[in-house]
C-alpha atoms as a PDB file:
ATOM      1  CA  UNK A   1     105.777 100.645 139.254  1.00  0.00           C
ATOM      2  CA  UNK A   2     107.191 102.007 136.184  1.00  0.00           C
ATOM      3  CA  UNK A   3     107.079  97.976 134.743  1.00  0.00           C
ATOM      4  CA  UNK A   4     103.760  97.613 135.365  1.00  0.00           C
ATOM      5  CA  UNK A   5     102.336 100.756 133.822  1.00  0.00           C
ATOM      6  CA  UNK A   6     104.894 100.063 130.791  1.00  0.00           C
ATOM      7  CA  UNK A   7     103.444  96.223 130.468  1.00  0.00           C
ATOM      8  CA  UNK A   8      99.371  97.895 131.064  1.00  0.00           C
ATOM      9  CA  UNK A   9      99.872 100.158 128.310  1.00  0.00           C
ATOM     10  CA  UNK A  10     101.314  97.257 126.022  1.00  0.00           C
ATOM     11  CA  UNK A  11      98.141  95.070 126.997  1.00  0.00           C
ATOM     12  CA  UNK A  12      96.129  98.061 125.814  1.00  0.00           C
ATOM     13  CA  UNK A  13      97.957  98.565 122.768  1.00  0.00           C
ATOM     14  CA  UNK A  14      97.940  95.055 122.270  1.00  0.00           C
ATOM     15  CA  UNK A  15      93.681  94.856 122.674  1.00  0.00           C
ATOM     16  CA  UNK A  16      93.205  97.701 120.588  1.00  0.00           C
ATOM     17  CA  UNK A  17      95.530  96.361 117.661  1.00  0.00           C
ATOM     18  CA  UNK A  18      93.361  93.002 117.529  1.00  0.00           C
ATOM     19  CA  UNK A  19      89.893  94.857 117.719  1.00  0.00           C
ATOM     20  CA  UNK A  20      91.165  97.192 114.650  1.00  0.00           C
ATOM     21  CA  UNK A  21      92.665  93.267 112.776  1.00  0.00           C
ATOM     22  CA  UNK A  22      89.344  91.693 113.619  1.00  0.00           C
ATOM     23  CA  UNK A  23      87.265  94.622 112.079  1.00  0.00           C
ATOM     24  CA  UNK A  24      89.812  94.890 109.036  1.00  0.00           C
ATOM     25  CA  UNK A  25      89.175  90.819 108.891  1.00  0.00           C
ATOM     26  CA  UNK A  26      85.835  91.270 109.438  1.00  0.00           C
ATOM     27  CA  UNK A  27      85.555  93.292 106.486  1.00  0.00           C
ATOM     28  CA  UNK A  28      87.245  91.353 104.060  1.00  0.00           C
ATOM     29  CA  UNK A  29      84.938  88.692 104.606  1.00  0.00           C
ATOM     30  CA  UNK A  30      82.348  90.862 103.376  1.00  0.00           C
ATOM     31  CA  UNK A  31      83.867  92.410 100.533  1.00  0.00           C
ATOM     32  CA  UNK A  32      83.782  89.873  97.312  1.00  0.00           C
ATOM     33  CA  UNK A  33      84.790  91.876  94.405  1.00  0.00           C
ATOM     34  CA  UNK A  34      82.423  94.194  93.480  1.00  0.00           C
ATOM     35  CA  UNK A  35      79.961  92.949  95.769  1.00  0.00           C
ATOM     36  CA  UNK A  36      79.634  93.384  99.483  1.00  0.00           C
ATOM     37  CA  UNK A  37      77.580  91.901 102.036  1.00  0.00           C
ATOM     38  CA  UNK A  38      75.769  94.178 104.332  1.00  0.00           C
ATOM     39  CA  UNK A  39      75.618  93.664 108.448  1.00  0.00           C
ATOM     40  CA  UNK A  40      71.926  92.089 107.706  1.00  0.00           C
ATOM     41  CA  UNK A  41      73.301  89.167 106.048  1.00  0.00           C
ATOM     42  CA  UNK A  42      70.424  89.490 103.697  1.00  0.00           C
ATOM     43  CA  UNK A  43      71.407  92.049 101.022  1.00  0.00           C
ATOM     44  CA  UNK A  44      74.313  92.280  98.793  1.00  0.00           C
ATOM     45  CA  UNK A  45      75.760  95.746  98.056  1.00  0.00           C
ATOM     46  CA  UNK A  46      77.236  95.898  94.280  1.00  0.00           C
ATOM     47  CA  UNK A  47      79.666  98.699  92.496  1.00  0.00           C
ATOM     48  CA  UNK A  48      81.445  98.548  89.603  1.00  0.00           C
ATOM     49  CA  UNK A  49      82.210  97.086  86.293  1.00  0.00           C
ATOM     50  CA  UNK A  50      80.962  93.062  85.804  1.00  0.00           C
ATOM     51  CA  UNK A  51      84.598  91.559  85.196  1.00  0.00           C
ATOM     52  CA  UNK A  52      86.182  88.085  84.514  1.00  0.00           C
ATOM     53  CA  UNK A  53      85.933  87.394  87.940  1.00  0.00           C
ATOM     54  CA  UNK A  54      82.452  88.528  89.107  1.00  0.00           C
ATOM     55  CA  UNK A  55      80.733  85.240  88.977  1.00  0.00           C
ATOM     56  CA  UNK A  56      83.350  83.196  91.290  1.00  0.00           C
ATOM     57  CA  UNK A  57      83.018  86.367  93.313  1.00  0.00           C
ATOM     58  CA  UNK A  58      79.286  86.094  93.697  1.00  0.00           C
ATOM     59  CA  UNK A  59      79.293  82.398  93.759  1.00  0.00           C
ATOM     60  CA  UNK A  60      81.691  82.441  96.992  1.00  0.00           C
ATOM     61  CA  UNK A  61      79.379  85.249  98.468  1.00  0.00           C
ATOM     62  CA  UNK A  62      76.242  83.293  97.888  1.00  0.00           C
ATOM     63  CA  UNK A  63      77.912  79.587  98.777  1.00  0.00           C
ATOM     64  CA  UNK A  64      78.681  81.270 102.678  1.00  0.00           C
ATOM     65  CA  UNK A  65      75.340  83.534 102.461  1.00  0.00           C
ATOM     66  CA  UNK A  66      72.623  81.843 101.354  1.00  0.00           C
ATOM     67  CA  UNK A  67      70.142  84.088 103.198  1.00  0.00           C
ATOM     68  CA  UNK A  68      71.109  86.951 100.379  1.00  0.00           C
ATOM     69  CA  UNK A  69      67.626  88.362  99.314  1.00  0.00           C
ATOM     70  CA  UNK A  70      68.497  91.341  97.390  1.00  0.00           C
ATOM     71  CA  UNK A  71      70.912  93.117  95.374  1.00  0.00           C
ATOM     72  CA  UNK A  72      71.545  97.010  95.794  1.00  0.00           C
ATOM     73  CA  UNK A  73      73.100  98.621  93.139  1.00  0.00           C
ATOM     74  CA  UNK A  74      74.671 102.169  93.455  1.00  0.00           C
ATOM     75  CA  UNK A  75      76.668 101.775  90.769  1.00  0.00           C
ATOM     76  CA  UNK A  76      77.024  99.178  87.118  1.00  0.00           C
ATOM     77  CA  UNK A  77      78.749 100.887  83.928  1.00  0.00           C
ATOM     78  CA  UNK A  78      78.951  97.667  82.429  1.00  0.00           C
ATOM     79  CA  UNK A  79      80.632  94.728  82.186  1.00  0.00           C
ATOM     80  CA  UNK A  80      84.222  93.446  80.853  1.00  0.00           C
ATOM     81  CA  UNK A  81      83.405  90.658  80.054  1.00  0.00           C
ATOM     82  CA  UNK A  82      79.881  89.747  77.872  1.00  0.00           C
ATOM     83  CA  UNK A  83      80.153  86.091  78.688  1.00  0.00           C
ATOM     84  CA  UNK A  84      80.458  86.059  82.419  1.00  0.00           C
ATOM     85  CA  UNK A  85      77.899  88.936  82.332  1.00  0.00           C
ATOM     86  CA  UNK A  86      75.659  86.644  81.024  1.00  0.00           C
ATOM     87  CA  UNK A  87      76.161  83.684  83.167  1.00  0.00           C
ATOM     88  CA  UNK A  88      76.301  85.848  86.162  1.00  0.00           C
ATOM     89  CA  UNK A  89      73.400  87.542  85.978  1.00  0.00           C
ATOM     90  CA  UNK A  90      71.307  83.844  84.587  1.00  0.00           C
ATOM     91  CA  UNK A  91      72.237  83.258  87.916  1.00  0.00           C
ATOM     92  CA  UNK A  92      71.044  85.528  90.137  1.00  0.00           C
ATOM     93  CA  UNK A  93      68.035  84.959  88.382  1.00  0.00           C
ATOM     94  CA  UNK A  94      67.623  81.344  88.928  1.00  0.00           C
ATOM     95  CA  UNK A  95      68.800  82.269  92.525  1.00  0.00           C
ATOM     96  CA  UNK A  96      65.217  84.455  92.384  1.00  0.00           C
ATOM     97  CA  UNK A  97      67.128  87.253  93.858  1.00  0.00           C
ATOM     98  CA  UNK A  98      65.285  91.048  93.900  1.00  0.00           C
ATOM     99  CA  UNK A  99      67.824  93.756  92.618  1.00  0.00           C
ATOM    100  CA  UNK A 100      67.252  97.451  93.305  1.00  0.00           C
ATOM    101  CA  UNK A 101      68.942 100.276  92.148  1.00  0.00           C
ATOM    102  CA  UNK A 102      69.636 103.080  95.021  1.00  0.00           C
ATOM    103  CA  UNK A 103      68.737 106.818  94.561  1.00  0.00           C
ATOM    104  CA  UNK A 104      71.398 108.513  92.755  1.00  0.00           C
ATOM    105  CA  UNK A 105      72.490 105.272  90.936  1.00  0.00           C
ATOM    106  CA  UNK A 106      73.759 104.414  87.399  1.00  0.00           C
ATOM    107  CA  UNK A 107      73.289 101.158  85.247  1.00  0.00           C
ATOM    108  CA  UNK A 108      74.252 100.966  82.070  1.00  0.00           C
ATOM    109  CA  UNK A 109      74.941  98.682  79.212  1.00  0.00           C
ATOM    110  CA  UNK A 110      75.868  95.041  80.382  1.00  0.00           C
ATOM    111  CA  UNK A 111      74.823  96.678  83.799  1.00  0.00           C
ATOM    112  CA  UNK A 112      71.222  96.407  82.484  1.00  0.00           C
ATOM    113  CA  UNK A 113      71.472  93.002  81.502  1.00  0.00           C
ATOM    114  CA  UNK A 114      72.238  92.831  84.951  1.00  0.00           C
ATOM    115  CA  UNK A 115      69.372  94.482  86.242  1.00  0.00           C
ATOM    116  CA  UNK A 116      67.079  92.603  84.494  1.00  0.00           C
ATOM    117  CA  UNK A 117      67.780  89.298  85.932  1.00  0.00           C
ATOM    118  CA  UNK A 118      65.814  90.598  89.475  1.00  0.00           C
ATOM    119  CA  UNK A 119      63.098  88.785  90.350  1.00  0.00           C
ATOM    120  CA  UNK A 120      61.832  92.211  91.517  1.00  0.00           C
ATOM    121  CA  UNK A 121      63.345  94.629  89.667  1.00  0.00           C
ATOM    122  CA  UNK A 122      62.693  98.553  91.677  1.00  0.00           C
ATOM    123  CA  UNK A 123      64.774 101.748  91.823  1.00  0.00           C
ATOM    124  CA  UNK A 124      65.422 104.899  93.803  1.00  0.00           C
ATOM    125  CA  UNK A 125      65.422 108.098  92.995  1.00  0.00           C
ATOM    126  CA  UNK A 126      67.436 110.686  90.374  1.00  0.00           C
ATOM    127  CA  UNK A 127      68.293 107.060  89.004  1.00  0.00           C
ATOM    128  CA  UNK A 128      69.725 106.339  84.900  1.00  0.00           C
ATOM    129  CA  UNK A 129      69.457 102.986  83.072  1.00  0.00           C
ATOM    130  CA  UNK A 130      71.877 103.492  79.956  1.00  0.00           C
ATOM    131  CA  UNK A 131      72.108 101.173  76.888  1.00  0.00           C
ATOM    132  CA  UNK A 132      73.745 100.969  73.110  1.00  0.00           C
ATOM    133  CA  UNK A 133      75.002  98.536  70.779  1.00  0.00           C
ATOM    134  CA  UNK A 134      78.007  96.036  71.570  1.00  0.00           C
ATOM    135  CA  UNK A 135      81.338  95.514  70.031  1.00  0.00           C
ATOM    136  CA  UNK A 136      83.941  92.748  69.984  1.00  0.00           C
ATOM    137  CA  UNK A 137      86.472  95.263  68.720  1.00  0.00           C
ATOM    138  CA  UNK A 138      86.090  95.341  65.278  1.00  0.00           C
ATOM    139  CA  UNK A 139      82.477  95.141  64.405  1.00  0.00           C
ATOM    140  CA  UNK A 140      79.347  96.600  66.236  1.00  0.00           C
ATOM    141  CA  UNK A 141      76.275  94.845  66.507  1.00  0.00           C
ATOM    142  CA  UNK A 142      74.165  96.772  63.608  1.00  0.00           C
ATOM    143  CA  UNK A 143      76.650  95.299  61.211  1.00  0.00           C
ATOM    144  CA  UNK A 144      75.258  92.226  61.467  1.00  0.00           C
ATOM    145  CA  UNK A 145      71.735  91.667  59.858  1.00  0.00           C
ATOM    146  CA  UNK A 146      68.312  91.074  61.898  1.00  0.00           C
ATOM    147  CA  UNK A 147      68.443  87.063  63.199  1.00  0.00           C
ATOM    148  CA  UNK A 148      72.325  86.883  62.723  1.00  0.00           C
ATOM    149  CA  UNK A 149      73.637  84.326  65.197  1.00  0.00           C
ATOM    150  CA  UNK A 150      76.074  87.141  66.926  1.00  0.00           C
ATOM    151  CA  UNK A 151      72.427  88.391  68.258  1.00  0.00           C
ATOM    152  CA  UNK A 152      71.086  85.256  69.903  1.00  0.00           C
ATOM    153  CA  UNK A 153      73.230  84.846  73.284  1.00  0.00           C
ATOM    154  CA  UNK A 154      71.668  88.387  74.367  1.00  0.00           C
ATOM    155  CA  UNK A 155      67.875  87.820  72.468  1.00  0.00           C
ATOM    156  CA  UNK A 156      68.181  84.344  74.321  1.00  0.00           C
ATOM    157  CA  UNK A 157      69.400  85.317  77.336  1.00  0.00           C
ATOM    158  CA  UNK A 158      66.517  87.752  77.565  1.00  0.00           C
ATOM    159  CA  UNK A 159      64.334  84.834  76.947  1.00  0.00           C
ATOM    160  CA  UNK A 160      65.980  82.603  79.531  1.00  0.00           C
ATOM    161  CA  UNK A 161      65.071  85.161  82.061  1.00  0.00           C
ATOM    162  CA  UNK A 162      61.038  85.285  81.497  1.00  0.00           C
ATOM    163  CA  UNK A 163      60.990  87.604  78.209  1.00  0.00           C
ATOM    164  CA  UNK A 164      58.693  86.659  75.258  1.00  0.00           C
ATOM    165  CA  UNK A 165      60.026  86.160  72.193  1.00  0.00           C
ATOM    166  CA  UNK A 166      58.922  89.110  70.669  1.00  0.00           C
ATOM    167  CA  UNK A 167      59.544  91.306  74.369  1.00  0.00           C
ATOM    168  CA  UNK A 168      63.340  89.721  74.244  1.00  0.00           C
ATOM    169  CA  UNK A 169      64.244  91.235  70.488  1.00  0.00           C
ATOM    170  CA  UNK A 170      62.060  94.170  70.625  1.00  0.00           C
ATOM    171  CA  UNK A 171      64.441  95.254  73.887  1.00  0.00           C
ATOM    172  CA  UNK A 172      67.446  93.910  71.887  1.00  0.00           C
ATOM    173  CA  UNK A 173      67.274  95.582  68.852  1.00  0.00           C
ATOM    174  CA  UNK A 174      66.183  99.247  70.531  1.00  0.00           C
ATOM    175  CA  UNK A 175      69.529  98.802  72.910  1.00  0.00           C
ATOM    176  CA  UNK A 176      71.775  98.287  69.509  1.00  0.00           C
ATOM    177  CA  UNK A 177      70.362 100.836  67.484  1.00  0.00           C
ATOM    178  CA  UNK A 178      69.223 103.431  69.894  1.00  0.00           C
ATOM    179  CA  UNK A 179      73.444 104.493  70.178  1.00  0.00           C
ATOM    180  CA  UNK A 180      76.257 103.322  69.080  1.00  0.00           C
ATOM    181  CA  UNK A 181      78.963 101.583  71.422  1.00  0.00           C
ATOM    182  CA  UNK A 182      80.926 104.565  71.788  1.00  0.00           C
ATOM    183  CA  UNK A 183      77.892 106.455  73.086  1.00  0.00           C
ATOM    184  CA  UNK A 184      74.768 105.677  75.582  1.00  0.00           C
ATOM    185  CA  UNK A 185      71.171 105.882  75.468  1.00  0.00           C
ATOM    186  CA  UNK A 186      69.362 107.291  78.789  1.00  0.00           C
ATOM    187  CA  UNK A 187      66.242 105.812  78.835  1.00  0.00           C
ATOM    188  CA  UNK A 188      63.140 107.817  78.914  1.00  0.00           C
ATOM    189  CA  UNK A 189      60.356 106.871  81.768  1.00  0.00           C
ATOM    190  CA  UNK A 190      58.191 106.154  78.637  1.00  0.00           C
ATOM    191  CA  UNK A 191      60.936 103.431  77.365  1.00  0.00           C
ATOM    192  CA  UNK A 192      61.505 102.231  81.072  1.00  0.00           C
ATOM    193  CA  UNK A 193      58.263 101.244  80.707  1.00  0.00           C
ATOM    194  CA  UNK A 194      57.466  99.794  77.298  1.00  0.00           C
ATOM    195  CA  UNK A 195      60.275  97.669  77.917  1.00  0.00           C
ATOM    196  CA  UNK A 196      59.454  96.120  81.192  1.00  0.00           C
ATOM    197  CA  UNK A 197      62.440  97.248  82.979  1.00  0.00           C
ATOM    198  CA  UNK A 198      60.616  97.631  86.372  1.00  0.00           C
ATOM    199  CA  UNK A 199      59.255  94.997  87.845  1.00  0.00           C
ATOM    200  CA  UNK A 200      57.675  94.925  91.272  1.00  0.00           C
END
């Protein structure tokens, strides 16, 4: 009697332990970096800073999730690396992928770039879109003159993503002379929209 209720309470310990390794499992093939898959299978869920890694990240996501529709931000500070940034989010865009920002949430700096690849581009409420100049360490990106070459992988970027011309450095040059790269510029509702930054 005792064996059997000894070998019954194993079984259940043993059930249990696989349901909590299958959800654990479960999970991890969700989680890709900063980005997340949500139960839907339709909608990514991002947080965090864009790093070297983001774009194989996304890439794996996307190559076992192809149903992905939208992004949800809650939170972007930026990104560590300018040049997967870039790529990533040239991406997403050619993916025609809608990105919204959820109430409460924070973009900023290479986190706008981001943003801006959306097909749809919407946000939530008590949201903030931040921006300011670059640096690569040593110089900033006023200290370079109007048309230097330093400016076009951002101006053309911009462009690659349906900006004018004129709409792609207009947004450029307010971001790197609005604040400096040790500060951030909140944008004003009036600059959200000059700029285009919604778009639904």
């Amino acid at each position: 009697m005792i064996k059997n209720i000894l070998f019954l309470f194993l079984a259940f310990g043993l059930l249990t332990s696989c349901e909590k390794d299958d959800s654990i499992d479960n999970s991890s093939k969700r989680q890709f970096g900063i980005f997340k898959l949500l139960d839907d299978n339709n909608t990514i869920e991002m947080n965090g800073t864009i790093g070297s890694s983001s774009l194989k990240d996304f890439n794996r996501l996307h190559a076992n999730h192809t149903t992905v529709k939208t992004i949800n931000i809650i939170n972007c500070d930026g990104s560590s690396d300018d040049t997967v940034n870039l790529l990533l989010s040239k991406r997403v865009h050619d993916l025609s992928l809608s990105i919204h920002i959820l109430d409460n949430g924070t973009i900023a700096s290479g986190g706008v770039d981001f943003f801006l690849a959306g097909k749809k581009r919407t946000r939530g409420k008590n949201t903030k879109i931040g921006v300011h100049s670059w640096s690569d360490g040593t110089n900033e990106a006023t200290n370079f003159p109007v048309g230097h070459a330093n400016h076009l992988p951002y101006i053309n970027y911009y462009k690659s993503i349906g900006f004018t011309q004129k709409q792609a450095e207009d947004f450029y040059y307010f971001t790197i002379n609005v604040a400096s790269a040790a500060n951030i510029h909140w944008m004003t509702s009036e600059e959200i929209e000059k700029y285009g930054i919604i778009k639904e």
